[in-house]
N, C-alpha and C. Protein backbone atom coordinates (compact mmCIF):
# COMPACT_ATOMS: atom_id res chain seq x y z
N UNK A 1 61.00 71.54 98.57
CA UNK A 1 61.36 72.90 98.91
C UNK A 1 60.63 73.33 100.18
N UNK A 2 61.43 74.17 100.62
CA UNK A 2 60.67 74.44 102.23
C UNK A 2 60.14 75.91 102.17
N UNK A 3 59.91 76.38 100.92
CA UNK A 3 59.88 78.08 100.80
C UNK A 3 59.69 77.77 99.14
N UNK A 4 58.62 78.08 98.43
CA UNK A 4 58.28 78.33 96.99
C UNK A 4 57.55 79.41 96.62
N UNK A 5 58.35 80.55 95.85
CA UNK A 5 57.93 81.80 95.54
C UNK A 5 57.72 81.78 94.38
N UNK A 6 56.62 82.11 93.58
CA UNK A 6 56.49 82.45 92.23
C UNK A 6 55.36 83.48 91.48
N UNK A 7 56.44 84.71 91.55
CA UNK A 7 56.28 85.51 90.88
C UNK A 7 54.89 86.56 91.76
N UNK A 8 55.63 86.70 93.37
CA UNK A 8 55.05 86.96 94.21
C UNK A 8 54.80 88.74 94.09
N UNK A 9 54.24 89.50 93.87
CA UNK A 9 54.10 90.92 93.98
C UNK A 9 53.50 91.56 95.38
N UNK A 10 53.59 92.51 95.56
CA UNK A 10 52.72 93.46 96.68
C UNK A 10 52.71 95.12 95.94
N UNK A 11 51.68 95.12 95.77
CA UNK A 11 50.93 97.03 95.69
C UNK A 11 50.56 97.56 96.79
N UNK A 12 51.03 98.89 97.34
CA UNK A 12 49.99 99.07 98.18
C UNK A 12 49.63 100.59 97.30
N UNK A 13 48.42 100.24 96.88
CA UNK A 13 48.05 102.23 95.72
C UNK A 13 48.72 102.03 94.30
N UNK A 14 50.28 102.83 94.36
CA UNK A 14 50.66 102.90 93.13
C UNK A 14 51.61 102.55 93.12
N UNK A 15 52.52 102.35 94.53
CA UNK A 15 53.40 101.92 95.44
C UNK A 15 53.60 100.43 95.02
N UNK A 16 54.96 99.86 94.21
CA UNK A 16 54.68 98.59 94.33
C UNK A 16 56.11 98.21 95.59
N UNK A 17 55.71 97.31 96.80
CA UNK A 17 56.52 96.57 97.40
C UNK A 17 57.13 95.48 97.13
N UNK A 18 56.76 94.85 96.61
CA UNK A 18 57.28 93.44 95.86
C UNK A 18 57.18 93.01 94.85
N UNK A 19 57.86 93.10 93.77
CA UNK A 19 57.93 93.05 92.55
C UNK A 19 58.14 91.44 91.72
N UNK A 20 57.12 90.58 91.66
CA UNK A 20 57.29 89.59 91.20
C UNK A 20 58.01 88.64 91.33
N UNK A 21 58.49 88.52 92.60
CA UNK A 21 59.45 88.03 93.16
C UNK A 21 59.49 86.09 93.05
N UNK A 22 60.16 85.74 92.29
CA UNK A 22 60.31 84.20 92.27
C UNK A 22 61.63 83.83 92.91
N UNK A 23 61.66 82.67 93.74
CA UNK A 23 62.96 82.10 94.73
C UNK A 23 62.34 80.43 95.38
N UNK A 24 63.32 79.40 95.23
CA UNK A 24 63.27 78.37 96.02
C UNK A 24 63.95 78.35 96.80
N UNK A 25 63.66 78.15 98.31
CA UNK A 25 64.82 77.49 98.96
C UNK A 25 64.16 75.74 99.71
N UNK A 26 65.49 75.37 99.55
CA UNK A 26 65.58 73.82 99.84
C UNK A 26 66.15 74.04 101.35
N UNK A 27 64.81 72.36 101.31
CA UNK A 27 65.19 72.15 103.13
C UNK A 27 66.84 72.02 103.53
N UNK A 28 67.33 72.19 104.35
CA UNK A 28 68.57 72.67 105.12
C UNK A 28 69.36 73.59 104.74
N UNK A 29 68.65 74.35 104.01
CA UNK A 29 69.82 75.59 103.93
C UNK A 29 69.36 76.91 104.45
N UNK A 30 70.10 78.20 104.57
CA UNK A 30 69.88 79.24 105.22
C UNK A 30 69.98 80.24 104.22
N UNK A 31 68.79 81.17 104.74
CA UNK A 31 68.94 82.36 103.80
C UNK A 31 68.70 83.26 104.03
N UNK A 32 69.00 84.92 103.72
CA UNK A 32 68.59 85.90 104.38
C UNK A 32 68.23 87.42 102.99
N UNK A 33 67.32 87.80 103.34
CA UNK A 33 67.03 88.55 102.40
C UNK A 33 67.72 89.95 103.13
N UNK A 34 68.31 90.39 101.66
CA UNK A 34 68.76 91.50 102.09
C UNK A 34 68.83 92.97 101.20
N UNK A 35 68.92 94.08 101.56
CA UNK A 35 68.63 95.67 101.05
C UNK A 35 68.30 96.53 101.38
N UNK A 36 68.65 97.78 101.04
CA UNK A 36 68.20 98.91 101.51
C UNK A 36 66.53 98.57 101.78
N UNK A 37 66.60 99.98 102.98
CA UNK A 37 65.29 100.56 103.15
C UNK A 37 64.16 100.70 101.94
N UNK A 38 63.12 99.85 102.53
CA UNK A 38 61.84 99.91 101.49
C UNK A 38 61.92 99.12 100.28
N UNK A 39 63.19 98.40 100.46
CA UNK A 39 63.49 97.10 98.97
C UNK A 39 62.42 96.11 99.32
N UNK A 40 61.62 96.13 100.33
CA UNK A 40 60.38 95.06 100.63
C UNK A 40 60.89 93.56 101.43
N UNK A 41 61.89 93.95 101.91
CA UNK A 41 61.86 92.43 102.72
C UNK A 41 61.27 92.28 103.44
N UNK A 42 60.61 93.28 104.55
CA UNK A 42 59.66 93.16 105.34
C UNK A 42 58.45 92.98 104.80
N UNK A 43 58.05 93.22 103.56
CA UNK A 43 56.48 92.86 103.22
C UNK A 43 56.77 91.60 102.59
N UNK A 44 57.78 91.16 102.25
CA UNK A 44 57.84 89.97 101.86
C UNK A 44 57.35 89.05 102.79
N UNK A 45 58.62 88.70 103.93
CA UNK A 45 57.98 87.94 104.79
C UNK A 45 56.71 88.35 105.87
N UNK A 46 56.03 89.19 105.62
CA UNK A 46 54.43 89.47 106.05
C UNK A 46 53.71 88.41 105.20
N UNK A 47 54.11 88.45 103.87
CA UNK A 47 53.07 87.66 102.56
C UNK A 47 53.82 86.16 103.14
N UNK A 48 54.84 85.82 103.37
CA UNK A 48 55.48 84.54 103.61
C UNK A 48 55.04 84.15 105.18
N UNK A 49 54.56 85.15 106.25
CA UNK A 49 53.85 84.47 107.24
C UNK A 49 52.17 84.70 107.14
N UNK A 50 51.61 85.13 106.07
CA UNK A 50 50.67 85.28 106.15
C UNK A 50 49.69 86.51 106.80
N UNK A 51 50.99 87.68 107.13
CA UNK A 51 50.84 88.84 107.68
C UNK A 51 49.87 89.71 106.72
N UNK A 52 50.38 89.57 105.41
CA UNK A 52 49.60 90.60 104.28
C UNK A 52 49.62 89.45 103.13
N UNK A 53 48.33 90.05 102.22
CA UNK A 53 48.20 88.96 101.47
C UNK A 53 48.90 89.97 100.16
N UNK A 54 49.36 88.51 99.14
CA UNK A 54 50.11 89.30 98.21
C UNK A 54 49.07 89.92 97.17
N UNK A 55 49.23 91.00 96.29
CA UNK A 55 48.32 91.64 94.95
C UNK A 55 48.70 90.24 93.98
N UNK A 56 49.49 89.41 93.61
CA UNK A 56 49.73 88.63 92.65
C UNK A 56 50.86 87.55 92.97
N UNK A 57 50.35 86.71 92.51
CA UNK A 57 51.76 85.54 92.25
C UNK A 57 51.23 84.29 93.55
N UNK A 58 52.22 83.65 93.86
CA UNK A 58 51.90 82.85 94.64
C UNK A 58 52.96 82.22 95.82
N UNK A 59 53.11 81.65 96.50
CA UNK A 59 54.06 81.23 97.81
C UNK A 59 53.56 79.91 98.56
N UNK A 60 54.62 79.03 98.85
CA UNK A 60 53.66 78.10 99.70
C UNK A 60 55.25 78.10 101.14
N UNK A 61 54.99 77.77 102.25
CA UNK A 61 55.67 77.63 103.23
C UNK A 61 55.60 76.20 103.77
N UNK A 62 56.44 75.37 103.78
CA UNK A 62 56.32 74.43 104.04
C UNK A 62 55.10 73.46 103.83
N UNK A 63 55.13 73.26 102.26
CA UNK A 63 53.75 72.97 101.81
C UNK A 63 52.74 74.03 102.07
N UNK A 64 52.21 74.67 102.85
CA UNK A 64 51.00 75.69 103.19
C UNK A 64 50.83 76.72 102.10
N UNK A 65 49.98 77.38 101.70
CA UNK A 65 49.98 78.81 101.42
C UNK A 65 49.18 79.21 102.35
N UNK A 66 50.47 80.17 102.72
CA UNK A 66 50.25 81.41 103.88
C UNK A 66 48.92 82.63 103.45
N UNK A 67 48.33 82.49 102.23
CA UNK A 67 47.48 83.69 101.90
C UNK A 67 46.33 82.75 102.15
N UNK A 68 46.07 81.29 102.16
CA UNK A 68 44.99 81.06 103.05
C UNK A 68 44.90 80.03 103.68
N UNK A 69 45.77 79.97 104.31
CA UNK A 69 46.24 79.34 105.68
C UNK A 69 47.19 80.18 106.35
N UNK A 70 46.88 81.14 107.09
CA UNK A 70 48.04 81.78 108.24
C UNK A 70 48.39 81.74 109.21
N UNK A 71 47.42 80.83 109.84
CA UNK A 71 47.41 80.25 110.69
C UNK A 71 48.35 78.88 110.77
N UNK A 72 47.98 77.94 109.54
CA UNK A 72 48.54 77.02 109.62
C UNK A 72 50.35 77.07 109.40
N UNK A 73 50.30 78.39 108.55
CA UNK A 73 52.05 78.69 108.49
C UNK A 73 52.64 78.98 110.20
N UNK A 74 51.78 80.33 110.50
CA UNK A 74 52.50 80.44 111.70
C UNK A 74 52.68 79.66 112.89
N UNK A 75 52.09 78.81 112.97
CA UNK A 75 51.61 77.56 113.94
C UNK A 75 53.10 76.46 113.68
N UNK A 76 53.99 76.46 112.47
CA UNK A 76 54.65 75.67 112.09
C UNK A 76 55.65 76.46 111.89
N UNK A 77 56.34 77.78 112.38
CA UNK A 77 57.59 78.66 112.33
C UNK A 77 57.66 79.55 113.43
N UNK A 78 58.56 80.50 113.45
CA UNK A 78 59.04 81.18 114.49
C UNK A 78 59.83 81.94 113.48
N UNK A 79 59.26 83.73 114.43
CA UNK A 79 59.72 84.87 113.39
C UNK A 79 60.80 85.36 114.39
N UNK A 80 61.64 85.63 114.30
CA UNK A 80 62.27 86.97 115.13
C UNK A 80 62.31 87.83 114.66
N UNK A 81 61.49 89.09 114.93
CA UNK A 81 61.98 90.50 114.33
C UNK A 81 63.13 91.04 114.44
N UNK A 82 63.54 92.57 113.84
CA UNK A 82 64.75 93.00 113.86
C UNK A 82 64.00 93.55 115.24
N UNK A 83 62.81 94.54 115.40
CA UNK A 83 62.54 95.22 116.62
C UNK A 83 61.16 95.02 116.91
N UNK A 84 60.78 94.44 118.07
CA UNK A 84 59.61 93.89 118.54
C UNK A 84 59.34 94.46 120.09
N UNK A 85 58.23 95.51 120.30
CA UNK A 85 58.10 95.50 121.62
C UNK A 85 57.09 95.38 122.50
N UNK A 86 56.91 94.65 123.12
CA UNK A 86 55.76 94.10 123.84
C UNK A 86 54.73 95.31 124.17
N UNK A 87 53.39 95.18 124.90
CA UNK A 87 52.55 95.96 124.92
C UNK A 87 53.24 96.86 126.73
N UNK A 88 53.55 98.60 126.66
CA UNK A 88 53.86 98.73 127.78
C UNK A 88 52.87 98.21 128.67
N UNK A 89 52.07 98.20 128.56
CA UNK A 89 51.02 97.54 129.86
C UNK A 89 50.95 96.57 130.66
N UNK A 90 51.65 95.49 130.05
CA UNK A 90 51.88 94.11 130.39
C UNK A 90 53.15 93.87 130.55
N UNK A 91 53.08 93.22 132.02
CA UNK A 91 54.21 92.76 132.89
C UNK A 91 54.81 91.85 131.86
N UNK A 92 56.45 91.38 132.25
CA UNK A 92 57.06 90.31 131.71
C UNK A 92 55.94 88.90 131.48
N UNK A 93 55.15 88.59 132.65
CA UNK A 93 54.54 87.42 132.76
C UNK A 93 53.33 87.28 132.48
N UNK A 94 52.76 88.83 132.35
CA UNK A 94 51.65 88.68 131.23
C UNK A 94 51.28 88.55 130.07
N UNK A 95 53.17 89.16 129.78
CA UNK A 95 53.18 89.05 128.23
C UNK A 95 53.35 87.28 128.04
N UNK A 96 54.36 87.04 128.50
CA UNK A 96 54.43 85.55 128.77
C UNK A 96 53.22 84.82 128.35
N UNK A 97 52.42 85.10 129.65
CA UNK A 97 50.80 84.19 129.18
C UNK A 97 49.71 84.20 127.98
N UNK A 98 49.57 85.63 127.81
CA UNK A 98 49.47 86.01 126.15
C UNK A 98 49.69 85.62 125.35
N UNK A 99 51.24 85.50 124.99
CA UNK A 99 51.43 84.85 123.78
C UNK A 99 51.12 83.40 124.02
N UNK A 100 51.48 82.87 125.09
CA UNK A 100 51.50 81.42 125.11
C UNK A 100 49.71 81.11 125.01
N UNK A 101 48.78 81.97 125.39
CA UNK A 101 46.88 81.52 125.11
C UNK A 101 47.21 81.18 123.88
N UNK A 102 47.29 82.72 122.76
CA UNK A 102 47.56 82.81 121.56
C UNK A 102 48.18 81.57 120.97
N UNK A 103 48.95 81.03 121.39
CA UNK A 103 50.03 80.02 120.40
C UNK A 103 49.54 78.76 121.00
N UNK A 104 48.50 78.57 121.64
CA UNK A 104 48.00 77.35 122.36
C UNK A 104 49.20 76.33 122.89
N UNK A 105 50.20 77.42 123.44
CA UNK A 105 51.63 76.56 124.45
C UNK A 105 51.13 76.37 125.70
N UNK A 106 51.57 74.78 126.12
CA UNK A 106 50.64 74.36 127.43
C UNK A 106 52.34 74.90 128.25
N UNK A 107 52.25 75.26 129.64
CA UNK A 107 52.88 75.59 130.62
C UNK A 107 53.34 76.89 130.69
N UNK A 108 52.98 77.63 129.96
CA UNK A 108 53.41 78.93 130.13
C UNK A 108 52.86 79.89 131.86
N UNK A 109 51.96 79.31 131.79
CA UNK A 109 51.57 79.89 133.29
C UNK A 109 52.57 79.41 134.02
N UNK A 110 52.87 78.11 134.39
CA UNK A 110 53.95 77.77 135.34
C UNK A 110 55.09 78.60 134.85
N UNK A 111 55.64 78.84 133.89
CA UNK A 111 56.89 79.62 133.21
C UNK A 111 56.93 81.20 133.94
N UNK A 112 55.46 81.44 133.89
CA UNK A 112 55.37 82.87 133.86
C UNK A 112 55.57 82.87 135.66
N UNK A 113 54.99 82.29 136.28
CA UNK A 113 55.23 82.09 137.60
C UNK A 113 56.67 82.02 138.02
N UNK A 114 57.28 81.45 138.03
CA UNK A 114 58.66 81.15 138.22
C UNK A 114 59.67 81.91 138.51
C-alpha cells in the first residue's frame, strides 16, 4: 500500500477534524478526497504530510510515518495546493532559490537565472 490509514483522528479543543479515519490505497491508483467545507480533508493531508500531528490512530506514507518522519515523507512527494501564495517579498527567482535550499534541489540557481 502506498497510503495506510488506521483509525486516524484530529482534535483541535473540542473541535474534532478527523474522525477516525481508516483507508488503503494501493500503488497505481488515484484518489481524491472529497466534501464540504471543514469535512477535514485539509487536516487530513497535513497529518498525511506530516504538517500536523494526528490526536490518535496511525498513517504510514509510503512506508514512512509522517508523525515522525516529516521530513522523510515530504522529501519523497509533491503537494499541490488548491491556493498557495508565495511570500510578496520575493521575486519569482527568489522564491525559486528558496524552495530549491529548502528541498536540497541542485540547479535551481541556474533555473532561477535564466
Amino acid at each position: 500500500m502506498i497510503i495506510e490509514i488506521r483509525g486516524l483522528s484530529k482534535h483541535y479543543g473540542d473541535t474534532i477534524a478527523v474522525d477516525r479515519l481508516s483507508l488503503d490505497v494501493p500503488g497505481g491508483s488515484v484518489y481524491g478526497l472529497r466534501g464540504p467545507n471543514g469535512s477535514g480533508k485539509s487536516t487530513t493531508i497535513r497529518m498525511l504530510t506530516g504538517q500536523a500531528r494526528p490526536t490518535s490512530g496511525t498513517a504510514t506514507v509510503l512506508g514512512i510515518d509522517p508523525a515522525t518522519d516529516p521530513e522523510g515523507v515530504r522529501s519523497r512527494l509533491g503537494i499541490i495546493p488548491e491556493q498557495e501564495t508565495p511570500p510578496s517579498f520575493l521575486t519569482a527567482a527568489e522564491c525559486l532559490r528558496f524552495v530549491g535550499s529548502i528541498r536540497n534541489l541542485e540547479g535551481t540557481d541556474e533555473a532561477a537565472d535564466w
